[in-house]
N, C-alpha and C. Protein backbone atom coordinates (compact mmCIF):
# COMPACT_ATOMS: atom_id res chain seq x y z
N UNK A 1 79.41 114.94 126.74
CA UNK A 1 78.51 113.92 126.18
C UNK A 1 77.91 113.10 127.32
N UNK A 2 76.44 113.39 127.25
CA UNK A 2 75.71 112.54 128.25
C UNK A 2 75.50 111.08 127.89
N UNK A 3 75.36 109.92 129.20
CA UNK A 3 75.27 108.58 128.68
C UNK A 3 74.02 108.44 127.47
N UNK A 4 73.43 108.82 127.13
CA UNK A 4 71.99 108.86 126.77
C UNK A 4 72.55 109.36 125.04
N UNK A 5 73.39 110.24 125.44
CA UNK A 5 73.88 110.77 123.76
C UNK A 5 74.91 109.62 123.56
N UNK A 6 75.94 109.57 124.11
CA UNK A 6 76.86 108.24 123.75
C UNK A 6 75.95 106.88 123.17
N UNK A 7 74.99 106.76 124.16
CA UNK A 7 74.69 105.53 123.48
C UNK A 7 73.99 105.45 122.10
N UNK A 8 73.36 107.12 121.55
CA UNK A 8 72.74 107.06 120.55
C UNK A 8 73.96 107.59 119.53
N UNK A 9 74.79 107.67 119.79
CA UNK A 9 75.78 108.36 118.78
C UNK A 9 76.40 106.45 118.03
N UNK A 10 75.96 105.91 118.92
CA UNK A 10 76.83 104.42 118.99
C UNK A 10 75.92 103.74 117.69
N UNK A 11 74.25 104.34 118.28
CA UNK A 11 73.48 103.42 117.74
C UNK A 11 73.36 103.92 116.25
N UNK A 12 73.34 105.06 116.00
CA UNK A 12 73.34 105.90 114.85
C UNK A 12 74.63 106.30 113.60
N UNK A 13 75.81 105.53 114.40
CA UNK A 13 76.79 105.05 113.63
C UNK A 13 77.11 103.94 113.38
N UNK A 14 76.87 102.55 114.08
CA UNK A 14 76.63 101.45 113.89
C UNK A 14 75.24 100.65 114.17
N UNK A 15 74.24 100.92 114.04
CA UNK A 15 73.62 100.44 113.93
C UNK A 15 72.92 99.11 115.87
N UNK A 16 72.08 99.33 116.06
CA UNK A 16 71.10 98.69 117.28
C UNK A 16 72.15 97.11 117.45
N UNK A 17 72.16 96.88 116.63
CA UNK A 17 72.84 95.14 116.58
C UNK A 17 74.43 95.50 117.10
N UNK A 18 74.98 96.35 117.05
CA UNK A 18 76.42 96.70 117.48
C UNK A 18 76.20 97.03 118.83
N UNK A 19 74.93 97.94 118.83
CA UNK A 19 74.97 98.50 120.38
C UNK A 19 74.99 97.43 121.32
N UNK A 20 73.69 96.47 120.63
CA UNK A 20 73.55 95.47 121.80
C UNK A 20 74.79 94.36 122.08
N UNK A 21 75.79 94.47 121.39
CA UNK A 21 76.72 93.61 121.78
C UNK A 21 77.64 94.50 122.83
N UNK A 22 77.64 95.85 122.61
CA UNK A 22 78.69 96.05 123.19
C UNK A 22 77.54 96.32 124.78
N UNK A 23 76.86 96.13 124.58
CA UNK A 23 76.17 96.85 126.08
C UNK A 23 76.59 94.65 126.68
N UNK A 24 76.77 94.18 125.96
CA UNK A 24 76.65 92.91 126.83
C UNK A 24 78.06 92.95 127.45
N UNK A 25 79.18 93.51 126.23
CA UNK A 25 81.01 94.16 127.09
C UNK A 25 80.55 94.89 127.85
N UNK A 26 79.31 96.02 128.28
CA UNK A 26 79.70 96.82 129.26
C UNK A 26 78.87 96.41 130.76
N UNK A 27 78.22 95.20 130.50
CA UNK A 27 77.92 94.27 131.73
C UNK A 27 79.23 93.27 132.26
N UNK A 28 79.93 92.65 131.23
CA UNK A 28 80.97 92.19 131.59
C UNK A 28 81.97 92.91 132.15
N UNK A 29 82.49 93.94 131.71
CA UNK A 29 83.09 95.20 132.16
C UNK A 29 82.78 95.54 133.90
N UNK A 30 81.97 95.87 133.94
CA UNK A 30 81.49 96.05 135.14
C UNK A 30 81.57 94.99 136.41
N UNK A 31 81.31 93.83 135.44
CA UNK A 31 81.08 92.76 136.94
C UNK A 31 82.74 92.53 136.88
N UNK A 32 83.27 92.57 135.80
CA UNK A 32 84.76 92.10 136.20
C UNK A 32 85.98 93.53 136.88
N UNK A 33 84.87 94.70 136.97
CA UNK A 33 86.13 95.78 137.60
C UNK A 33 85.31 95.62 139.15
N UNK A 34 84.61 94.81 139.56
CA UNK A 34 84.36 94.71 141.01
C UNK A 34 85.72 93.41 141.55
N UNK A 35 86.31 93.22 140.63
CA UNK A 35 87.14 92.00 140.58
C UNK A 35 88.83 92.52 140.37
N UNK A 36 88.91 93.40 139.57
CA UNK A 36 90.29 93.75 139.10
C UNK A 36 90.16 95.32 139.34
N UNK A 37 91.10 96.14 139.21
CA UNK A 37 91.14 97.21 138.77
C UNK A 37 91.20 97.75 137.33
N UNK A 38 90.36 97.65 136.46
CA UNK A 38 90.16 97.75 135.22
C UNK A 38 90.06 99.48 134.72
N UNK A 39 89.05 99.87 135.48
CA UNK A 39 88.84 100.89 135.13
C UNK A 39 88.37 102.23 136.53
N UNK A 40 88.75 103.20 136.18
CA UNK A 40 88.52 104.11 137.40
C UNK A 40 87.32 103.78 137.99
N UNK A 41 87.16 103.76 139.31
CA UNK A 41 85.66 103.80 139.56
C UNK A 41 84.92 104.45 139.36
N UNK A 42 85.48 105.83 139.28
CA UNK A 42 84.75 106.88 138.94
C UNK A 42 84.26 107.38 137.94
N UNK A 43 84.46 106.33 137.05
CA UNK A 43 84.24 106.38 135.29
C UNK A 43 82.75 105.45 134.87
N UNK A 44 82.68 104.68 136.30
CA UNK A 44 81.60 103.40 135.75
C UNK A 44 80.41 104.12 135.58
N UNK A 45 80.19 105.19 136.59
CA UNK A 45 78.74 105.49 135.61
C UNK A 45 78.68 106.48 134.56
N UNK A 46 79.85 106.43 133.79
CA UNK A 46 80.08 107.19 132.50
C UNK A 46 80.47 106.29 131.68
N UNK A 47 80.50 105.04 131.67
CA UNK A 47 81.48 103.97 131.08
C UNK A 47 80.66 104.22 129.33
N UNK A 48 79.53 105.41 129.26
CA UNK A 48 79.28 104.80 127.65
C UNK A 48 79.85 106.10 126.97
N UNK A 49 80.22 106.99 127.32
CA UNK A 49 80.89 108.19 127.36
C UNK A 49 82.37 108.31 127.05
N UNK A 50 82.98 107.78 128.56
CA UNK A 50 84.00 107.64 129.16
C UNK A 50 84.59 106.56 128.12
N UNK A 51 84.60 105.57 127.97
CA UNK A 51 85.45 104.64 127.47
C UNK A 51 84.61 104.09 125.77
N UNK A 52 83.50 103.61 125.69
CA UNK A 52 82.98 103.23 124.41
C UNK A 52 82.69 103.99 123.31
N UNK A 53 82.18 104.67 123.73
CA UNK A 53 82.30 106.07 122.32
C UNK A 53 83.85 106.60 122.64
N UNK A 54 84.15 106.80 123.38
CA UNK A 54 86.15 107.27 123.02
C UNK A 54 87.23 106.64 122.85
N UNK A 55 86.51 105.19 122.76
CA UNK A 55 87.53 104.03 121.82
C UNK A 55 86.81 104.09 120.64
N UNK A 56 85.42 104.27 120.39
CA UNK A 56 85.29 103.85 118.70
C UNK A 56 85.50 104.78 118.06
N UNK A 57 85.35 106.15 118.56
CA UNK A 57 85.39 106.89 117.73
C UNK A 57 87.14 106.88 116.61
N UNK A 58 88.01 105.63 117.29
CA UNK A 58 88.91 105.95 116.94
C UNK A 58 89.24 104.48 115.54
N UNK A 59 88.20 104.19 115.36
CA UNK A 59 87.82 103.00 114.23
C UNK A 59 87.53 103.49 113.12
N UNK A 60 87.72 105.38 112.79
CA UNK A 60 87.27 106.01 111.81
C UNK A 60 88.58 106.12 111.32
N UNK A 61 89.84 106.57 112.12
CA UNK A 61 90.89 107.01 111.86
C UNK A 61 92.22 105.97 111.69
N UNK A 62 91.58 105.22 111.83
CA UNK A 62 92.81 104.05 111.34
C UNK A 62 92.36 103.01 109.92
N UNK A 63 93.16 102.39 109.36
CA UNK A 63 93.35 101.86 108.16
C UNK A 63 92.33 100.84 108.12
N UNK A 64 91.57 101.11 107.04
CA UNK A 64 90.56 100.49 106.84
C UNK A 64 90.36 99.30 106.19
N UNK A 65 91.80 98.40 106.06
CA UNK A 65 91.83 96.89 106.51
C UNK A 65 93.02 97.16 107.16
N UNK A 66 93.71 95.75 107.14
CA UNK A 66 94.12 94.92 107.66
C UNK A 66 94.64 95.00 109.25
N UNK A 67 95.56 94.79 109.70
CA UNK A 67 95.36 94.39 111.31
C UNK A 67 95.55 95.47 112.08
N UNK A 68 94.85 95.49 113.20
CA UNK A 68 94.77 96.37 114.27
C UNK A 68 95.61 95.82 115.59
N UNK A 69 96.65 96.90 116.27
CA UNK A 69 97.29 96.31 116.99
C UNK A 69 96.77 97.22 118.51
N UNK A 70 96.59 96.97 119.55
CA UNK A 70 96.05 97.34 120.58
C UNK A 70 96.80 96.95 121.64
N UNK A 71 97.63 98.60 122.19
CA UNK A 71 99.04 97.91 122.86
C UNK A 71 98.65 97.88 124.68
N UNK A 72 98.75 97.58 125.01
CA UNK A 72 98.63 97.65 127.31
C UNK A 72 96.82 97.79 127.18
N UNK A 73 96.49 96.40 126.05
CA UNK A 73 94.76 96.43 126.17
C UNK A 73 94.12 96.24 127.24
N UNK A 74 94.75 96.34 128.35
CA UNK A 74 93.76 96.25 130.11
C UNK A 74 92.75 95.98 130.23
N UNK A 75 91.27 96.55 129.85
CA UNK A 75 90.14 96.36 130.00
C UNK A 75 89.46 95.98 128.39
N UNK A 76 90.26 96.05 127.47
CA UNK A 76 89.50 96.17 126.21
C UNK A 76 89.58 97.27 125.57
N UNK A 77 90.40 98.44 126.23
CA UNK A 77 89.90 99.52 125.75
C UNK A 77 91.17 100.01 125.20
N UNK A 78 90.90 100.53 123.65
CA UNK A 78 90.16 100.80 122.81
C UNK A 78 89.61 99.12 121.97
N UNK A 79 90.76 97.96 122.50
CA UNK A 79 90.46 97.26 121.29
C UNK A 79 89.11 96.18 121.25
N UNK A 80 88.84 96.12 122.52
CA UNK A 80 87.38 95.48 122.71
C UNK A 80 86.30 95.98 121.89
N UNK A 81 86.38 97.21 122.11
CA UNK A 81 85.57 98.21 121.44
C UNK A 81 85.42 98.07 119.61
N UNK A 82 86.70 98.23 119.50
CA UNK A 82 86.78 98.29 117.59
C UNK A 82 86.76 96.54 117.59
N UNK A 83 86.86 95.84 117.76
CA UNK A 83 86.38 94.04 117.46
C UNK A 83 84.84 93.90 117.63
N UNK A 84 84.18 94.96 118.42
CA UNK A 84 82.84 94.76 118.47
C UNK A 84 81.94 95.30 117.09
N UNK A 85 82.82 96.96 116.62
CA UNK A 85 82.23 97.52 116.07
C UNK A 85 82.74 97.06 114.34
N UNK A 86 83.34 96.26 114.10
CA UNK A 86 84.73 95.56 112.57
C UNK A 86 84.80 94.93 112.95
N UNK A 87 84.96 93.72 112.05
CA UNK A 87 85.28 92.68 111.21
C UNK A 87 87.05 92.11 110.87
N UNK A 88 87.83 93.35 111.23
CA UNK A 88 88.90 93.23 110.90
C UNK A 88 89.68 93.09 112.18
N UNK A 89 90.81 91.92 111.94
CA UNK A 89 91.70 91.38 112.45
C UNK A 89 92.34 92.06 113.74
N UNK A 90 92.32 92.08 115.18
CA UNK A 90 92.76 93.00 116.65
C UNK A 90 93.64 92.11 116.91
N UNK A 91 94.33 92.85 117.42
CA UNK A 91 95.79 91.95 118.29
C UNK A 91 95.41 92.41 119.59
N UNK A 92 95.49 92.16 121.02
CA UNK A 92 95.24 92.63 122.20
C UNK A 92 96.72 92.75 122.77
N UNK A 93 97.31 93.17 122.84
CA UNK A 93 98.26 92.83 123.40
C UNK A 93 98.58 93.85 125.09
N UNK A 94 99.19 92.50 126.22
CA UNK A 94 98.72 93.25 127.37
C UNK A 94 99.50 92.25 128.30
N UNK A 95 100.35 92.49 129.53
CA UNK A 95 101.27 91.95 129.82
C UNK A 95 101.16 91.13 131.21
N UNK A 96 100.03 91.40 131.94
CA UNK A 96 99.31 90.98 132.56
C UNK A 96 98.10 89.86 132.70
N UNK A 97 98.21 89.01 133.24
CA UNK A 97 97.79 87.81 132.79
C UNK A 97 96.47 87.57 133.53
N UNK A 98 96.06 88.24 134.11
CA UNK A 98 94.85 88.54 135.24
C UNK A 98 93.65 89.58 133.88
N UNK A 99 94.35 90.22 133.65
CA UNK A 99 93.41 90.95 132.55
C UNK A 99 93.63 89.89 131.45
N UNK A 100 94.55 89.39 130.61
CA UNK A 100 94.34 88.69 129.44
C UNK A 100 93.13 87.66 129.21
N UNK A 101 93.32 87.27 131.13
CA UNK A 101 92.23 86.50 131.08
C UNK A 101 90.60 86.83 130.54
N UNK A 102 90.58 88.44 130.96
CA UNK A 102 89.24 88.57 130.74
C UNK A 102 89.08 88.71 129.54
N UNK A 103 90.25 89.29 129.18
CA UNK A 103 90.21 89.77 127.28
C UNK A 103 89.67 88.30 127.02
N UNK A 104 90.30 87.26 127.23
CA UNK A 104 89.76 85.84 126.67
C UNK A 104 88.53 85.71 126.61
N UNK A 105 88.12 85.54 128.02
CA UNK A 105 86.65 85.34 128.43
C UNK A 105 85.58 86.26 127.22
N UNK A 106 85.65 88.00 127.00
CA UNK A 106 85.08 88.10 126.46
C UNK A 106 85.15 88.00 125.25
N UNK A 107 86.37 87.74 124.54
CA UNK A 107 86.44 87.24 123.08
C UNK A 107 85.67 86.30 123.03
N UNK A 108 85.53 85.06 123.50
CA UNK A 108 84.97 83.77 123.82
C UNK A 108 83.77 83.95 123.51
N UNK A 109 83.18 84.76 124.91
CA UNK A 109 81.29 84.51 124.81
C UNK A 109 80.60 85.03 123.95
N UNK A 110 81.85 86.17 123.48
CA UNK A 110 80.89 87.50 122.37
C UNK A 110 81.64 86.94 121.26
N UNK A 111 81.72 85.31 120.75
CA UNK A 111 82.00 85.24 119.46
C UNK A 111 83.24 86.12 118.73
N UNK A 112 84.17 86.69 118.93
CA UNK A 112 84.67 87.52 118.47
C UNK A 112 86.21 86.87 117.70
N UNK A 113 85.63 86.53 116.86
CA UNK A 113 86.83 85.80 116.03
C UNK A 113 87.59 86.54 115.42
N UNK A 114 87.65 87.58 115.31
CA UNK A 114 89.10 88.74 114.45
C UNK A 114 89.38 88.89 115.96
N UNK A 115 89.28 88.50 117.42
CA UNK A 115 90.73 89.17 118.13
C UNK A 115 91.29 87.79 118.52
N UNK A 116 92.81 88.52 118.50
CA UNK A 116 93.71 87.49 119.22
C UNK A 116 94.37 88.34 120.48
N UNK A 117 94.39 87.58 121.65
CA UNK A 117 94.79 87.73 122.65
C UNK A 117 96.66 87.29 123.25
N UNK A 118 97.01 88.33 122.90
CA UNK A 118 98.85 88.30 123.61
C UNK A 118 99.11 88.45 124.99
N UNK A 119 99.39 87.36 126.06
CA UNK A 119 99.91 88.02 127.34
C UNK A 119 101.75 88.17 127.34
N UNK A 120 101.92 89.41 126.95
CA UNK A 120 103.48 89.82 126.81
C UNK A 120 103.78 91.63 126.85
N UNK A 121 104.88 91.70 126.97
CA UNK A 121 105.01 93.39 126.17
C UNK A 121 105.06 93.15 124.78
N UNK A 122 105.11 94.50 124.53
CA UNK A 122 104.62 94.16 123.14
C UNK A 122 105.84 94.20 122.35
N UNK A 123 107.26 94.53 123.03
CA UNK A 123 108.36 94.72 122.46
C UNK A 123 108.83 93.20 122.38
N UNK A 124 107.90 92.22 122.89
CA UNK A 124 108.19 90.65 122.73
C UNK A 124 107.33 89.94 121.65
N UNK A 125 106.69 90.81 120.91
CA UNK A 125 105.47 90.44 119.86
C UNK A 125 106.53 90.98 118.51
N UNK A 126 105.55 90.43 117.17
CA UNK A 126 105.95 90.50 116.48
C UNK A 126 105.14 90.74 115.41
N UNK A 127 105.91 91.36 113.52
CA UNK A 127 104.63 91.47 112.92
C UNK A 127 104.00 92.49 112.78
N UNK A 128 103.54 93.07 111.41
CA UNK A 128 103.78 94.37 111.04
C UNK A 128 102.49 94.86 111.14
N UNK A 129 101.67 95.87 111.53
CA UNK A 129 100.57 96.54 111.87
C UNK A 129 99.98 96.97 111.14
N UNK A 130 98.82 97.42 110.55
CA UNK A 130 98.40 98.24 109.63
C UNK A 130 97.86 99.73 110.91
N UNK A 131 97.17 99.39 111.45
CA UNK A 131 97.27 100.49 112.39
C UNK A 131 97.46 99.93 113.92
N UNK A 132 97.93 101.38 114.56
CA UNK A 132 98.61 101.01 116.39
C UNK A 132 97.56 101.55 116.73
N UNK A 133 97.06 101.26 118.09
CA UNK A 133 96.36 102.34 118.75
C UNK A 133 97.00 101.89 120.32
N UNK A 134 96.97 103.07 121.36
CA UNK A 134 97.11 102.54 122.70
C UNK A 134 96.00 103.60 123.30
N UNK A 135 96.05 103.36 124.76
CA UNK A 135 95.02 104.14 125.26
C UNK A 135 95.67 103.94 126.97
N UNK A 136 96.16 105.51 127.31
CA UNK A 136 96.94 105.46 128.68
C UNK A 136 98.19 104.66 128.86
N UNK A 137 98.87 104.55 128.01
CA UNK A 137 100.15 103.46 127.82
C UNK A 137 101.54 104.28 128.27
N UNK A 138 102.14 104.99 127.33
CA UNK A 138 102.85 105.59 127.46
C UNK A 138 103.09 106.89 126.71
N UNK A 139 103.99 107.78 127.17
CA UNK A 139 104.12 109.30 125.99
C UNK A 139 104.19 108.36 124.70
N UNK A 140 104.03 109.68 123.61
CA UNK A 140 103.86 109.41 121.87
C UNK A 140 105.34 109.07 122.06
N UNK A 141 106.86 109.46 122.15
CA UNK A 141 108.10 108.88 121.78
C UNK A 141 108.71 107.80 122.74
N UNK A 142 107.66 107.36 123.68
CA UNK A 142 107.98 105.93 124.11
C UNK A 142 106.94 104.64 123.54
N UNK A 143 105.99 105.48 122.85
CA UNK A 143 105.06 104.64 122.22
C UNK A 143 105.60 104.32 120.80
N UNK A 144 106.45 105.17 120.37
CA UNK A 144 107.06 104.94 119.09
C UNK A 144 108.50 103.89 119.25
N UNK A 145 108.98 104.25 120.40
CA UNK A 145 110.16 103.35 120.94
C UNK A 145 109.73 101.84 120.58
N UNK A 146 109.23 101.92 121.61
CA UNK A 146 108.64 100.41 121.96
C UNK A 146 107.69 99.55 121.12
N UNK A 147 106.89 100.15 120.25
CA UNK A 147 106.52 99.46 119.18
C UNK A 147 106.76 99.81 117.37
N UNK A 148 108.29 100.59 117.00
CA UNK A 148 108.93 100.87 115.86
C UNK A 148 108.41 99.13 115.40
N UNK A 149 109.23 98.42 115.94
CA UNK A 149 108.83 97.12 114.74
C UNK A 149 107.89 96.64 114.69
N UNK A 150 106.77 96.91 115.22
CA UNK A 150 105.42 96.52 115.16
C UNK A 150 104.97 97.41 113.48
N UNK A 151 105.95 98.19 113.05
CA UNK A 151 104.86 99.43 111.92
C UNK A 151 106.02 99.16 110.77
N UNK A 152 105.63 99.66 110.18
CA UNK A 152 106.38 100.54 108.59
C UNK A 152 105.64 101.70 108.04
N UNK A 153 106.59 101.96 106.94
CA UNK A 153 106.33 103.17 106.44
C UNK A 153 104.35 103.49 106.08
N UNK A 154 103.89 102.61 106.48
CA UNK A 154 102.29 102.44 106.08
C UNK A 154 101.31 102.86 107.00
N UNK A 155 101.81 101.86 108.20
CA UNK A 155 101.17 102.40 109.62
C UNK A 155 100.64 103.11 109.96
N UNK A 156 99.27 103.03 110.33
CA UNK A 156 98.93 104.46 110.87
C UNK A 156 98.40 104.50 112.15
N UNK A 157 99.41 105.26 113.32
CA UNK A 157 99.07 105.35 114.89
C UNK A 157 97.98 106.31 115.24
N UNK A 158 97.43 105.71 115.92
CA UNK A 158 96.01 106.27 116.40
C UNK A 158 95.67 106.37 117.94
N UNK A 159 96.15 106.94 118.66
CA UNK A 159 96.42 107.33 119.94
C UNK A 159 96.18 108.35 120.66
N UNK A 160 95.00 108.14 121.75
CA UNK A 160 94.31 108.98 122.06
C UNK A 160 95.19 109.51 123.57
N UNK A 161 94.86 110.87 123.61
CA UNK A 161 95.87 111.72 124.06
C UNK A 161 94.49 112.93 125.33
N UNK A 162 95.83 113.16 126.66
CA UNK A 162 94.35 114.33 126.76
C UNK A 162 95.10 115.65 126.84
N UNK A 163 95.24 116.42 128.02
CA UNK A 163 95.39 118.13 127.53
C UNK A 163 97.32 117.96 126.92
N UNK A 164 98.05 116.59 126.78
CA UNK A 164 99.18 116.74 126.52
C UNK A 164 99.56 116.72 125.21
N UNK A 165 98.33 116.51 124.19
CA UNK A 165 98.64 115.92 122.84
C UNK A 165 100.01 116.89 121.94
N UNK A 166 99.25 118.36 122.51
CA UNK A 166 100.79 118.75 121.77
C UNK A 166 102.28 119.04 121.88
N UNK A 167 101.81 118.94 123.47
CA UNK A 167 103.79 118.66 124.04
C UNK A 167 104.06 117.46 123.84
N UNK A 168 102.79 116.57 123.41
CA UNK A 168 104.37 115.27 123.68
C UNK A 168 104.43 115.09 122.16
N UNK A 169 103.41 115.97 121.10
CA UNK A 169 104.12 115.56 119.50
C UNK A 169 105.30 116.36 119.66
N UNK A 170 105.60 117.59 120.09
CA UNK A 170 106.25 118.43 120.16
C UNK A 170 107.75 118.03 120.30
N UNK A 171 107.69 116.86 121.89
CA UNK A 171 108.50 116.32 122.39
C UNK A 171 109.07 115.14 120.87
N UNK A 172 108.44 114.19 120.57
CA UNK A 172 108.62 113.25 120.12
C UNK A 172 109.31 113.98 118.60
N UNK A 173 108.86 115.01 118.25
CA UNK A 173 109.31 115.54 116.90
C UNK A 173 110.92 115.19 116.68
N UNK A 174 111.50 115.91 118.43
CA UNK A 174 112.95 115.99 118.45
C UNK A 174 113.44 114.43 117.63
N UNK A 175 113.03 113.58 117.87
CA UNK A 175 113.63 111.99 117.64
C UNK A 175 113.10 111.68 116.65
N UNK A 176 111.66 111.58 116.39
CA UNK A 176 110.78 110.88 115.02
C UNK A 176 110.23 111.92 114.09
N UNK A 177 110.34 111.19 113.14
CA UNK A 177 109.51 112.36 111.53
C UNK A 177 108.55 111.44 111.40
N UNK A 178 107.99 112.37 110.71
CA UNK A 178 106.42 111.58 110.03
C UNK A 178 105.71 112.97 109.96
N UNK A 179 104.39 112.42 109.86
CA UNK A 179 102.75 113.30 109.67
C UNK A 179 102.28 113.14 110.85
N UNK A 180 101.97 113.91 111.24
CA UNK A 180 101.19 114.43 112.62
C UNK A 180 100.37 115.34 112.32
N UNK A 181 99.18 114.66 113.41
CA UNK A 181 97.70 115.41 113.35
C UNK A 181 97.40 115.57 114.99
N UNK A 182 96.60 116.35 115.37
CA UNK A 182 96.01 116.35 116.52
C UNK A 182 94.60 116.34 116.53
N UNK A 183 94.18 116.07 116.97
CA UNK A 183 91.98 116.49 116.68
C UNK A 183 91.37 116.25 117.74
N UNK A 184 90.46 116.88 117.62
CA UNK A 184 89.86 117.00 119.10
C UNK A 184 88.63 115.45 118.92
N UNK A 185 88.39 115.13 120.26
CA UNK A 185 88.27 113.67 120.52
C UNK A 185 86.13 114.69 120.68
N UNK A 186 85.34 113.36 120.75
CA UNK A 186 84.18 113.94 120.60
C UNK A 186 83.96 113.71 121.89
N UNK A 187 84.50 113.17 122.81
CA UNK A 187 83.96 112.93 124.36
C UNK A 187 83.94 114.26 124.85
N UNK A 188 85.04 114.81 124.97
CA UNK A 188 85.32 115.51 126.33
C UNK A 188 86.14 117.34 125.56
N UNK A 189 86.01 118.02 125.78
CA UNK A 189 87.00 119.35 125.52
C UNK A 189 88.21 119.39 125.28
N UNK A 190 89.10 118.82 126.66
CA UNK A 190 90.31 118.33 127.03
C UNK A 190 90.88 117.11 126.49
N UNK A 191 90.16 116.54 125.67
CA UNK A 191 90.63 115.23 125.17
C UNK A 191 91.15 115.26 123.78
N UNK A 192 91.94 114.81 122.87
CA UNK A 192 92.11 114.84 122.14
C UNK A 192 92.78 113.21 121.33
N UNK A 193 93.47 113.15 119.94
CA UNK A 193 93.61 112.19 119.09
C UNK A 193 94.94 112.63 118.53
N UNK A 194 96.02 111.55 118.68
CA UNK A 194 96.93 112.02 117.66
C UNK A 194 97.12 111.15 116.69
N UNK A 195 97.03 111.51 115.53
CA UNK A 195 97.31 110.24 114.25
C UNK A 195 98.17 110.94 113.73
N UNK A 196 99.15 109.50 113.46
CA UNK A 196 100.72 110.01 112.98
C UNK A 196 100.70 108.66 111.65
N UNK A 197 101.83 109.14 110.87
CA UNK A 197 101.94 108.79 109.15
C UNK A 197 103.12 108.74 109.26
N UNK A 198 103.94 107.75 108.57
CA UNK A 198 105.55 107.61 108.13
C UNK A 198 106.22 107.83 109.37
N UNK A 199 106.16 107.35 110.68
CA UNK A 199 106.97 107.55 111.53
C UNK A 199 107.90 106.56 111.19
N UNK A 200 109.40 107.83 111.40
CA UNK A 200 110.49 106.91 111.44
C UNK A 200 111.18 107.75 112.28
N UNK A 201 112.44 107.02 112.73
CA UNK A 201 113.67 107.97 113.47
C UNK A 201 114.26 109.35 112.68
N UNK A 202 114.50 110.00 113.43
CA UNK A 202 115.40 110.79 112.32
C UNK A 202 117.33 111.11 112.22
C-alpha cells in the first residue's frame, strides 16, 4: 500500500474530516520523533501506510462500544489512531513518562475527550475492557499474562501480529482457551491480526 492509497483508503472509510485530524497527529508525530524515539526512522516516510491505516484498520475488529484499552501506547499507535477515528472511550496506557507526555499533548490540542492517559504498566491499572489491543508489546501468552484482569469472558483482543501470528497462537494455545482468528492485515503481506474471544487459562 502506497502513501497515496493509505491516505485514500482513510478518506473513503472515514470520511475528509477524520483524515484531516489525523494528518494534524501525523505532523505532531513527526516533529516529536525528531525528539524521542517513537517510531523507526525508517517508517516516517511511510508513516500513512506504516502505522495509520495499520492501527485503524483494527477499529473494525473490536467491540463496538464500550472501552478500548491500548497497552505500551508509545507513539499513539494503535490508540491515537482509533480516538481520532470513534467516539468511544481509549485508555492509553504506557509506562514511560517522556511519551505519556506526548500522548497528553496530543489528546489536549486535538480535543480528544474519550482518551485517558495512564503513565504505569498496565499490570498496575485496573478495570474491565471491552476490547485490548497492543501493537509491538509482547508475545500473544505474555499479552494474555499481563493483562488477564484487564478482560472477561466478553473481551475482545485485537492484536496486530507480523510473520509470527501463528506460532505464537500456537504457543499461547498450550496455557489459554478461547477463539482465535488470524487475518491478514491490509498493509503489508507479512503482516497479520489476531483476534481472540473467551480467553481464559486452561
Amino acid at each position: 500500500m502506497t502513501e497515496a492509497e493509505a491516505r485514500l483508503w482513510i478518506r473513503d472509510a472515514y470520511g475528509v474530516s477524520r483524515e484531516t485530524r489525523l494528518d494534524a497527529f501525523v505532523t505532531m508525530l513527526r516533529e516529536e520523533a525528531a525528539r524521542q524515539n517513537l517510531v523507526a526512522p525508517s517508517t516516517l516516510d511511510h508513516i500513512w501506510s506504516r502505522h495509520i491505516v495499520d492501527s485503524a484498520q483494527l477499529l473494525a475488529k473490536g467491540s463496538p462500544d464500550g472501552r478500548w484499552l491500548d497497552v505500551g501506547s508509545g507513539a499513539g499507535l494503535p490508540g491515537l489512531v482509533l480516538a481520532l477515528l470513534s467516539d468511544a472511550p481509549i485508555e492509553l496506557v504506557e509506562p514511560r513518562r517522556l511519551r505519556t507526555a506526548f500522548l497528553e499533548r496530543v489528546a489536549s490540542e486535538l480535543g480528544l475527550g474519550n482518551v485517558q492517559v495512564k503513565t504505569a504498566k498496565v499490570e498496575r491499572t485496573s478495570g474491565v475492557a471491552r476490547t485490548i489491543t497492543a501493537r509491538a508489546v509482547a508475545s500473544l501468552d505474555m499479552m494474555f499474562r499481563i493483562c488477564a484482569h484487564r478482560a472477561d469472558s466478553s473481551t475482545i483482543w485485537v492484536l496486530p501480529k507480523g510473520r509470527s501470528a501463528q506460532s505464537e497462537v500456537a504457543e499461547a494455545r498450550r496455557t489459554w482457551q478461547g477463539s482465535f482468528h488470524v487475518e491478514p492485515s491490509i498493509t503489508a503481506p507479512d503482516s497479520h491480526i489476531v483476534v481472540a474471544t473467551g480467553i481464559r487459562p486452561r
